[in-house]
PDB file of N, CA and C in Angstrom:
ATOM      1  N   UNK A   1     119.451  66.954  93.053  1.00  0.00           N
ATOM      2  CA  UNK A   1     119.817  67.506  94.342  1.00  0.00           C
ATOM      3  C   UNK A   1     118.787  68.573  94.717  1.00  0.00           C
ATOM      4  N   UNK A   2     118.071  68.587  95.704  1.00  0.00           N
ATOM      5  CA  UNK A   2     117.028  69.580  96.691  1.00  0.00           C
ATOM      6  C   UNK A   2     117.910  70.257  97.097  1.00  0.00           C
ATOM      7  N   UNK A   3     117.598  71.611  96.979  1.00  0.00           N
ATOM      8  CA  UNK A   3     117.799  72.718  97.813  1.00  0.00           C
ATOM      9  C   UNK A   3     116.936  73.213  98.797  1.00  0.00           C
ATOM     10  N   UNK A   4     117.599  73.319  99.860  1.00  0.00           N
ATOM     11  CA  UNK A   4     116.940  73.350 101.321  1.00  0.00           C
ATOM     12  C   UNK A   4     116.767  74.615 101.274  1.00  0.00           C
ATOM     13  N   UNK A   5     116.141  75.824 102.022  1.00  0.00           N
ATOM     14  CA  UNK A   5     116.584  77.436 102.442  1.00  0.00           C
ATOM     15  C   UNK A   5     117.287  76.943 103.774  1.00  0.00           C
ATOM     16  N   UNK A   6     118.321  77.775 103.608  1.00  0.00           N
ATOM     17  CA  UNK A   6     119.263  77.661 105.371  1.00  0.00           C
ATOM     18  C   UNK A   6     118.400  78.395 105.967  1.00  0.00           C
ATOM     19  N   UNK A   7     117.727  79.337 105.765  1.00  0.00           N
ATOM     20  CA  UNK A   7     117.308  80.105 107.071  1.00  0.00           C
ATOM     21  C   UNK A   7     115.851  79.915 107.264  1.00  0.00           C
ATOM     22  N   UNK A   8     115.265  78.800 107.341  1.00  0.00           N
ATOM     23  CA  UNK A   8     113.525  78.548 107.413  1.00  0.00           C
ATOM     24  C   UNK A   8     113.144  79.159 108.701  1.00  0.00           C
ATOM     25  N   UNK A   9     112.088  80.141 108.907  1.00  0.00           N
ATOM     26  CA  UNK A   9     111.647  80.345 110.089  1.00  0.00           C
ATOM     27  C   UNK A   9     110.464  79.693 110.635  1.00  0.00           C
ATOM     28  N   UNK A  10     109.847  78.800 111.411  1.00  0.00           N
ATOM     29  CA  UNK A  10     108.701  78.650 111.636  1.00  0.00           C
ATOM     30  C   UNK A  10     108.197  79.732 112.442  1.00  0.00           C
ATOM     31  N   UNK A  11     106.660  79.426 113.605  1.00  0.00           N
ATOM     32  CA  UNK A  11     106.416  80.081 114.377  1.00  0.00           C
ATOM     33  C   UNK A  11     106.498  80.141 115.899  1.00  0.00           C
ATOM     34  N   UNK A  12     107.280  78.866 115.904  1.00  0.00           N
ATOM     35  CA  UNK A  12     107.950  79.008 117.214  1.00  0.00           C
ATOM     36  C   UNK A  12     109.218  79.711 117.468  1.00  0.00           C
ATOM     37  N   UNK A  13     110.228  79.944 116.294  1.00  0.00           N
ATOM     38  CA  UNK A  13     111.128  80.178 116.210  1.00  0.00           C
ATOM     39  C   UNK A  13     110.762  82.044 116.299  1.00  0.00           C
ATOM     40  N   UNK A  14     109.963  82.635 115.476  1.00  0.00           N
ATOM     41  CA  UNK A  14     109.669  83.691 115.631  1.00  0.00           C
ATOM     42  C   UNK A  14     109.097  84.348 117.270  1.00  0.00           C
ATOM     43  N   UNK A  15     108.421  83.381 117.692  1.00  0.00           N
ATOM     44  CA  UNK A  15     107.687  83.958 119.220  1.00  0.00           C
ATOM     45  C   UNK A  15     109.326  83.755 120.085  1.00  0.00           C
ATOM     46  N   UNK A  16     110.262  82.899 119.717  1.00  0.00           N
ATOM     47  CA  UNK A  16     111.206  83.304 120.446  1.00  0.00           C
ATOM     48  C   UNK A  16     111.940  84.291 120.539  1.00  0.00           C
ATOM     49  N   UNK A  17     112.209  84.518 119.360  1.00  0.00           N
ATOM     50  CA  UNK A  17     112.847  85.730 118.497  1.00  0.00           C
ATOM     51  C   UNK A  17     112.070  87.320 119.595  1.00  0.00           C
ATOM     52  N   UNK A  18     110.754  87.073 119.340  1.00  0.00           N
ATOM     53  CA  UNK A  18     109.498  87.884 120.001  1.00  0.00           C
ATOM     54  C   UNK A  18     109.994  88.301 121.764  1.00  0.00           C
ATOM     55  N   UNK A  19     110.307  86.972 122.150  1.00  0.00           N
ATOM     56  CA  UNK A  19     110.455  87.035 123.693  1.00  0.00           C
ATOM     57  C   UNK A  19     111.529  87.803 124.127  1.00  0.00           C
ATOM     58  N   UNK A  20     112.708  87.563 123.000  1.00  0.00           N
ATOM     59  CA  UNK A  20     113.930  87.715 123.316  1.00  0.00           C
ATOM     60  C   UNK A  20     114.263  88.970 123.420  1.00  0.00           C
ATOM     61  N   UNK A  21     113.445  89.985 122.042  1.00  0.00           N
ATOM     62  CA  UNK A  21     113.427  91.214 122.277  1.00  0.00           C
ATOM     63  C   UNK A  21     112.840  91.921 122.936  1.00  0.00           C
ATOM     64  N   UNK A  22     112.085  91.340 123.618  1.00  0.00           N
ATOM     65  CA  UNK A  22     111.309  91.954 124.484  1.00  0.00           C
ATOM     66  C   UNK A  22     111.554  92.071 125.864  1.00  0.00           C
ATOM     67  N   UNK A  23     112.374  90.938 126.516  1.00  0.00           N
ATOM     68  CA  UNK A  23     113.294  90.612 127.614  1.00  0.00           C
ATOM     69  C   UNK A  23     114.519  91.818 127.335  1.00  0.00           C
ATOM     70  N   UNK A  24     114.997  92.093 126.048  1.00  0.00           N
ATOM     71  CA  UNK A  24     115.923  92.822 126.092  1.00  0.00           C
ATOM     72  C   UNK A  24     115.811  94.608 126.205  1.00  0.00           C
ATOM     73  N   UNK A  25     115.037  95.078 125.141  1.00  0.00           N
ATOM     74  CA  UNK A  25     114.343  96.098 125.597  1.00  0.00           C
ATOM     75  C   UNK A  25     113.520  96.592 126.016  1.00  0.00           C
ATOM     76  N   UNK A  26     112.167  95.526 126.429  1.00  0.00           N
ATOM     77  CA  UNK A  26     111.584  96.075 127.844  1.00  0.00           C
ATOM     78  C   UNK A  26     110.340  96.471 126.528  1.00  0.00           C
ATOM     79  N   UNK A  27     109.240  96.661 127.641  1.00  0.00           N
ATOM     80  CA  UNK A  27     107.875  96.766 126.606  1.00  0.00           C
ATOM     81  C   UNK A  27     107.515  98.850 126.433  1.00  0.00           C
ATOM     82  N   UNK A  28     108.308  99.283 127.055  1.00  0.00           N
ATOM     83  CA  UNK A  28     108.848 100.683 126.684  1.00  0.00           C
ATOM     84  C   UNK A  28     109.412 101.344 125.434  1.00  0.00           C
ATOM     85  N   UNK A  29     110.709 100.750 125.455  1.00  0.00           N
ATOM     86  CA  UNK A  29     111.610 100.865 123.894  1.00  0.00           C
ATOM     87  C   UNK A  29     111.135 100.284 122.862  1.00  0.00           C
ATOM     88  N   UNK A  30     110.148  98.826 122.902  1.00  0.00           N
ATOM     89  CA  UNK A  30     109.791  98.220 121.435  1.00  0.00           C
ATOM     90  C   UNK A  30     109.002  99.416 120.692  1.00  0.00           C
ATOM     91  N   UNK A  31     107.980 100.353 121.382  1.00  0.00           N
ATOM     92  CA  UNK A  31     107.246 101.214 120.063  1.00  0.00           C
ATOM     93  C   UNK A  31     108.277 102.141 119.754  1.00  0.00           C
ATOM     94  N   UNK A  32     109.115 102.930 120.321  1.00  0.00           N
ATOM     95  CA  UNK A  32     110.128 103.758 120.209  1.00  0.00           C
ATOM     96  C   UNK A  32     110.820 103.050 118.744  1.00  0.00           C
ATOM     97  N   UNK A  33     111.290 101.643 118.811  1.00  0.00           N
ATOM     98  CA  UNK A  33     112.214 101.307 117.810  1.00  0.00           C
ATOM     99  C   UNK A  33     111.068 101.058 116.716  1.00  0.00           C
ATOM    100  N   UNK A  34     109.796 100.191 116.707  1.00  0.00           N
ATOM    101  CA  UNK A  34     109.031 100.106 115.538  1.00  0.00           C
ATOM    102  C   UNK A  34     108.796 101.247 114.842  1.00  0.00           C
ATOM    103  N   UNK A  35     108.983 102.874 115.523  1.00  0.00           N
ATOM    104  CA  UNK A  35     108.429 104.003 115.113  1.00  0.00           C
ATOM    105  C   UNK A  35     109.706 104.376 114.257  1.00  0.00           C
ATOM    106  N   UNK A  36     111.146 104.237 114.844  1.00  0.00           N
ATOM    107  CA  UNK A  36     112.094 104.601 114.388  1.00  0.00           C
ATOM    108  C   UNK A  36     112.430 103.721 113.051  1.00  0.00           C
ATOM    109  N   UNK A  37     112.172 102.654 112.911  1.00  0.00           N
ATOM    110  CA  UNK A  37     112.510 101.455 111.410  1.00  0.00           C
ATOM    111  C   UNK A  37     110.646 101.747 110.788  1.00  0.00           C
ATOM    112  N   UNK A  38     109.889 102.478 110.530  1.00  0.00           N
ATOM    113  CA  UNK A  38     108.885 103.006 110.551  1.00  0.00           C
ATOM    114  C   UNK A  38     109.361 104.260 109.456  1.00  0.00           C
ATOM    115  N   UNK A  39     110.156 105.112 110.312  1.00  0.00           N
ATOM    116  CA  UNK A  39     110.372 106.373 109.839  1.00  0.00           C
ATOM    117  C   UNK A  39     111.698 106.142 108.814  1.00  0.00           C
ATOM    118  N   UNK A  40     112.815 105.242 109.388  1.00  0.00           N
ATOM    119  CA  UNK A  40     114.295 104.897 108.319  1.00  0.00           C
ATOM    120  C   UNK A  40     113.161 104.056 107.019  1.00  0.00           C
ATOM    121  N   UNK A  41     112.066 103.525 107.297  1.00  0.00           N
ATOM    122  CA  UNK A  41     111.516 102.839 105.778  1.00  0.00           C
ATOM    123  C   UNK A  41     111.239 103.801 105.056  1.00  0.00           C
ATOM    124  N   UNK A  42     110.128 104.738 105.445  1.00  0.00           N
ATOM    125  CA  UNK A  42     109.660 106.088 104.392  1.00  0.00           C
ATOM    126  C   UNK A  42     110.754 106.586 103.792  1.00  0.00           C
ATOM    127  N   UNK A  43     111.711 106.948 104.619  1.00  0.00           N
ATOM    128  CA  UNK A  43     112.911 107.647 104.192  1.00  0.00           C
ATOM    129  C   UNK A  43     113.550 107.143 102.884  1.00  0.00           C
ATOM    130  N   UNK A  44     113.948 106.091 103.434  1.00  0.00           N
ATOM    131  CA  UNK A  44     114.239 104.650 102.497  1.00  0.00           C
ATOM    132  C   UNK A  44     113.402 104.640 100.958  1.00  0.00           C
ATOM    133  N   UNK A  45     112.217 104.814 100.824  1.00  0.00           N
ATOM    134  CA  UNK A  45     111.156 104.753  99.825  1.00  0.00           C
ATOM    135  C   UNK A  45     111.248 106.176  98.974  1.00  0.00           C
ATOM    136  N   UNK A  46     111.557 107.252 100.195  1.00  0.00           N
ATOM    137  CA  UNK A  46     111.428 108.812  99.073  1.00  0.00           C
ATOM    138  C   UNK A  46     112.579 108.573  98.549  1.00  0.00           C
ATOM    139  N   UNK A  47     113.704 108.114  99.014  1.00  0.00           N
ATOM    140  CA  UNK A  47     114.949 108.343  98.573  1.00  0.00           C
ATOM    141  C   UNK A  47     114.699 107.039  97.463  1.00  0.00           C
ATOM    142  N   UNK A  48     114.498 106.299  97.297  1.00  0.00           N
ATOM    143  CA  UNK A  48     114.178 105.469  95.658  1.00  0.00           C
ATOM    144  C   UNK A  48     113.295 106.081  94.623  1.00  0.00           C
ATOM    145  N   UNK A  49     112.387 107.001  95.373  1.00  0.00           N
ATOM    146  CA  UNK A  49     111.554 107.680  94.342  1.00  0.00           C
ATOM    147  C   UNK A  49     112.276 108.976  93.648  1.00  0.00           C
ATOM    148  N   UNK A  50     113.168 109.313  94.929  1.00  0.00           N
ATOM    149  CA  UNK A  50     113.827 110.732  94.256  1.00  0.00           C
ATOM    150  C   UNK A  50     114.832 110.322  93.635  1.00  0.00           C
ATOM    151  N   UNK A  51     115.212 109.749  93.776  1.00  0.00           N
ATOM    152  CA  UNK A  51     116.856 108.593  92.594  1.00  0.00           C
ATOM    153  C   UNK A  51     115.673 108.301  90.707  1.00  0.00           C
ATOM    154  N   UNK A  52     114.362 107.533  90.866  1.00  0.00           N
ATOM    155  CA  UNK A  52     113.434 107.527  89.954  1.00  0.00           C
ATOM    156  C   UNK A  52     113.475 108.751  89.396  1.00  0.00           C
ATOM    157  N   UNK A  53     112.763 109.886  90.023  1.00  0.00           N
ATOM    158  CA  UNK A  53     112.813 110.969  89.333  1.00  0.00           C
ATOM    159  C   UNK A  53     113.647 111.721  88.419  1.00  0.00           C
ATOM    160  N   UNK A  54     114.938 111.617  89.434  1.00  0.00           N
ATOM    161  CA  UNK A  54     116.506 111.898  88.740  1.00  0.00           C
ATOM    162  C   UNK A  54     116.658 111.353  87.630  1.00  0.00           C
ATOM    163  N   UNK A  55     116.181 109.973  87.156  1.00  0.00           N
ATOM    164  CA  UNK A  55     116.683 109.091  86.248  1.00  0.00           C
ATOM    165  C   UNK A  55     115.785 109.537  84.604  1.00  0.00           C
ATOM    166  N   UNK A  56     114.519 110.202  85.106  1.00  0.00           N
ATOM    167  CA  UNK A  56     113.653 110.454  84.196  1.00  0.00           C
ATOM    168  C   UNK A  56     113.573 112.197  83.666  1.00  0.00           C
ATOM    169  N   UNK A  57     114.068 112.657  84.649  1.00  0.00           N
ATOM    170  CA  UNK A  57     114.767 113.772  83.790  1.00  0.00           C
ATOM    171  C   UNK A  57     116.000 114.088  83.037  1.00  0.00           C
ATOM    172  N   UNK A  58     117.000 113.187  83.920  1.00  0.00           N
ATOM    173  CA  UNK A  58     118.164 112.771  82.867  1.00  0.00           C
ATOM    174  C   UNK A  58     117.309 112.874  81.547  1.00  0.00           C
ATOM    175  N   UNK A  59     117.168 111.455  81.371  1.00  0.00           N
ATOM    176  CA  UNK A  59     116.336 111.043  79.919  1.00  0.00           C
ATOM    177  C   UNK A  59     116.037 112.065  79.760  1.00  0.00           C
ATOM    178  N   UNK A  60     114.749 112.504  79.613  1.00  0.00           N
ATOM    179  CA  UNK A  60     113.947 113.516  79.806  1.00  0.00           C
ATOM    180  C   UNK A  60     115.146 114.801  78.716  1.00  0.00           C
ATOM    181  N   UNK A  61     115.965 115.302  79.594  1.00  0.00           N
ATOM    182  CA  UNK A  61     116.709 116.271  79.266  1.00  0.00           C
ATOM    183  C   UNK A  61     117.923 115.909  78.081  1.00  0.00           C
ATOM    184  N   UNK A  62     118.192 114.272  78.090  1.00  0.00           N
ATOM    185  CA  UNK A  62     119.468 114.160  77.052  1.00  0.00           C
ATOM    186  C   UNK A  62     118.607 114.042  75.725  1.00  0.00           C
ATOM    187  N   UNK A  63     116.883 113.230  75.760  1.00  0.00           N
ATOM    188  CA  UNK A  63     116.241 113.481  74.723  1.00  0.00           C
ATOM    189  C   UNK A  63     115.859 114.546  74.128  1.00  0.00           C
ATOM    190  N   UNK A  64     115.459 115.997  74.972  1.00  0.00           N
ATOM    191  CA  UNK A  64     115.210 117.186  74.832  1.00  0.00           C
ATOM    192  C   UNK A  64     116.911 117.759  73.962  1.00  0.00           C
ATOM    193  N   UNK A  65     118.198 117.349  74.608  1.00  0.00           N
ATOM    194  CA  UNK A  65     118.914 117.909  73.601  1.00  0.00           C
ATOM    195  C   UNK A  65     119.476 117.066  72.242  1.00  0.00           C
ATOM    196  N   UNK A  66     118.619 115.986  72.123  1.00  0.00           N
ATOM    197  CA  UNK A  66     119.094 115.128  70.526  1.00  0.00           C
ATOM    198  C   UNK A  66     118.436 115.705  69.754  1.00  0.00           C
ATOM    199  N   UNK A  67     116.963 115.956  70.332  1.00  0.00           N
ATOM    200  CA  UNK A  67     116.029 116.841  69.446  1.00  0.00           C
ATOM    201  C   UNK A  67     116.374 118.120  68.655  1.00  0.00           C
ATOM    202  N   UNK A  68     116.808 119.151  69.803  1.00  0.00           N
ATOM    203  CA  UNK A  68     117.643 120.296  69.482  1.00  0.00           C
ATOM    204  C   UNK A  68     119.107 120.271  68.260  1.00  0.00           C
ATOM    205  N   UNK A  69     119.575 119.388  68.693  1.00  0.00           N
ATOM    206  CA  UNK A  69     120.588 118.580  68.009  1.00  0.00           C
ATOM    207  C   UNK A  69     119.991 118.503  66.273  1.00  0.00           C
ATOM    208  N   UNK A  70     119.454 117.819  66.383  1.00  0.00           N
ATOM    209  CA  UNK A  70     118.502 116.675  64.471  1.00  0.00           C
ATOM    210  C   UNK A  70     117.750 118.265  64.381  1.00  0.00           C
ATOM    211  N   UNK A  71     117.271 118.999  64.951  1.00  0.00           N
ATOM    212  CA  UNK A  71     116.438 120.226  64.099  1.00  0.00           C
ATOM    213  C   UNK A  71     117.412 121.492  63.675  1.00  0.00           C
ATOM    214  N   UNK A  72     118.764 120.984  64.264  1.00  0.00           N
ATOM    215  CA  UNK A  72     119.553 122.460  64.095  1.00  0.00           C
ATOM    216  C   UNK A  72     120.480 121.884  62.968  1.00  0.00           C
TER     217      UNK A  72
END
């Protein structure tokens, strides 16, 4: 049995997609919103890096007290 993807996009399907938003908000609002899903991505990215960080001082700090722990 083949598995299809349900959601295949070609490139006609995309330039419609293209038209549609563009008919809807006007060639004004499209940089406004690319700037705004632009700025929610960065956001998006520090906030995985600062969750990373968190995770490595955990460690970081529960190894610092096993150590303390085995020398005392």
């Amino acid at each position: 049995m083949t598995f299809l993807p349900l959601f295949t996009m070609g490139p006609l399907e995309w330039v419609i997609i293209g038209v549609v938003v563009l008919l809807v908000l006007g060639p004004t609002q499209i940089p406004k919103l690319a700037k705004m899903f632009g700025k929610a991505s960065k956001k998006f990215k520090e906030g995985l890096e600062d969750e990373d960080e968190k995770e490595e001082k955990k460690s970081s700090v529960k190894k610092a007290n096993a150590d303390d722990a085995d020398e005392a």
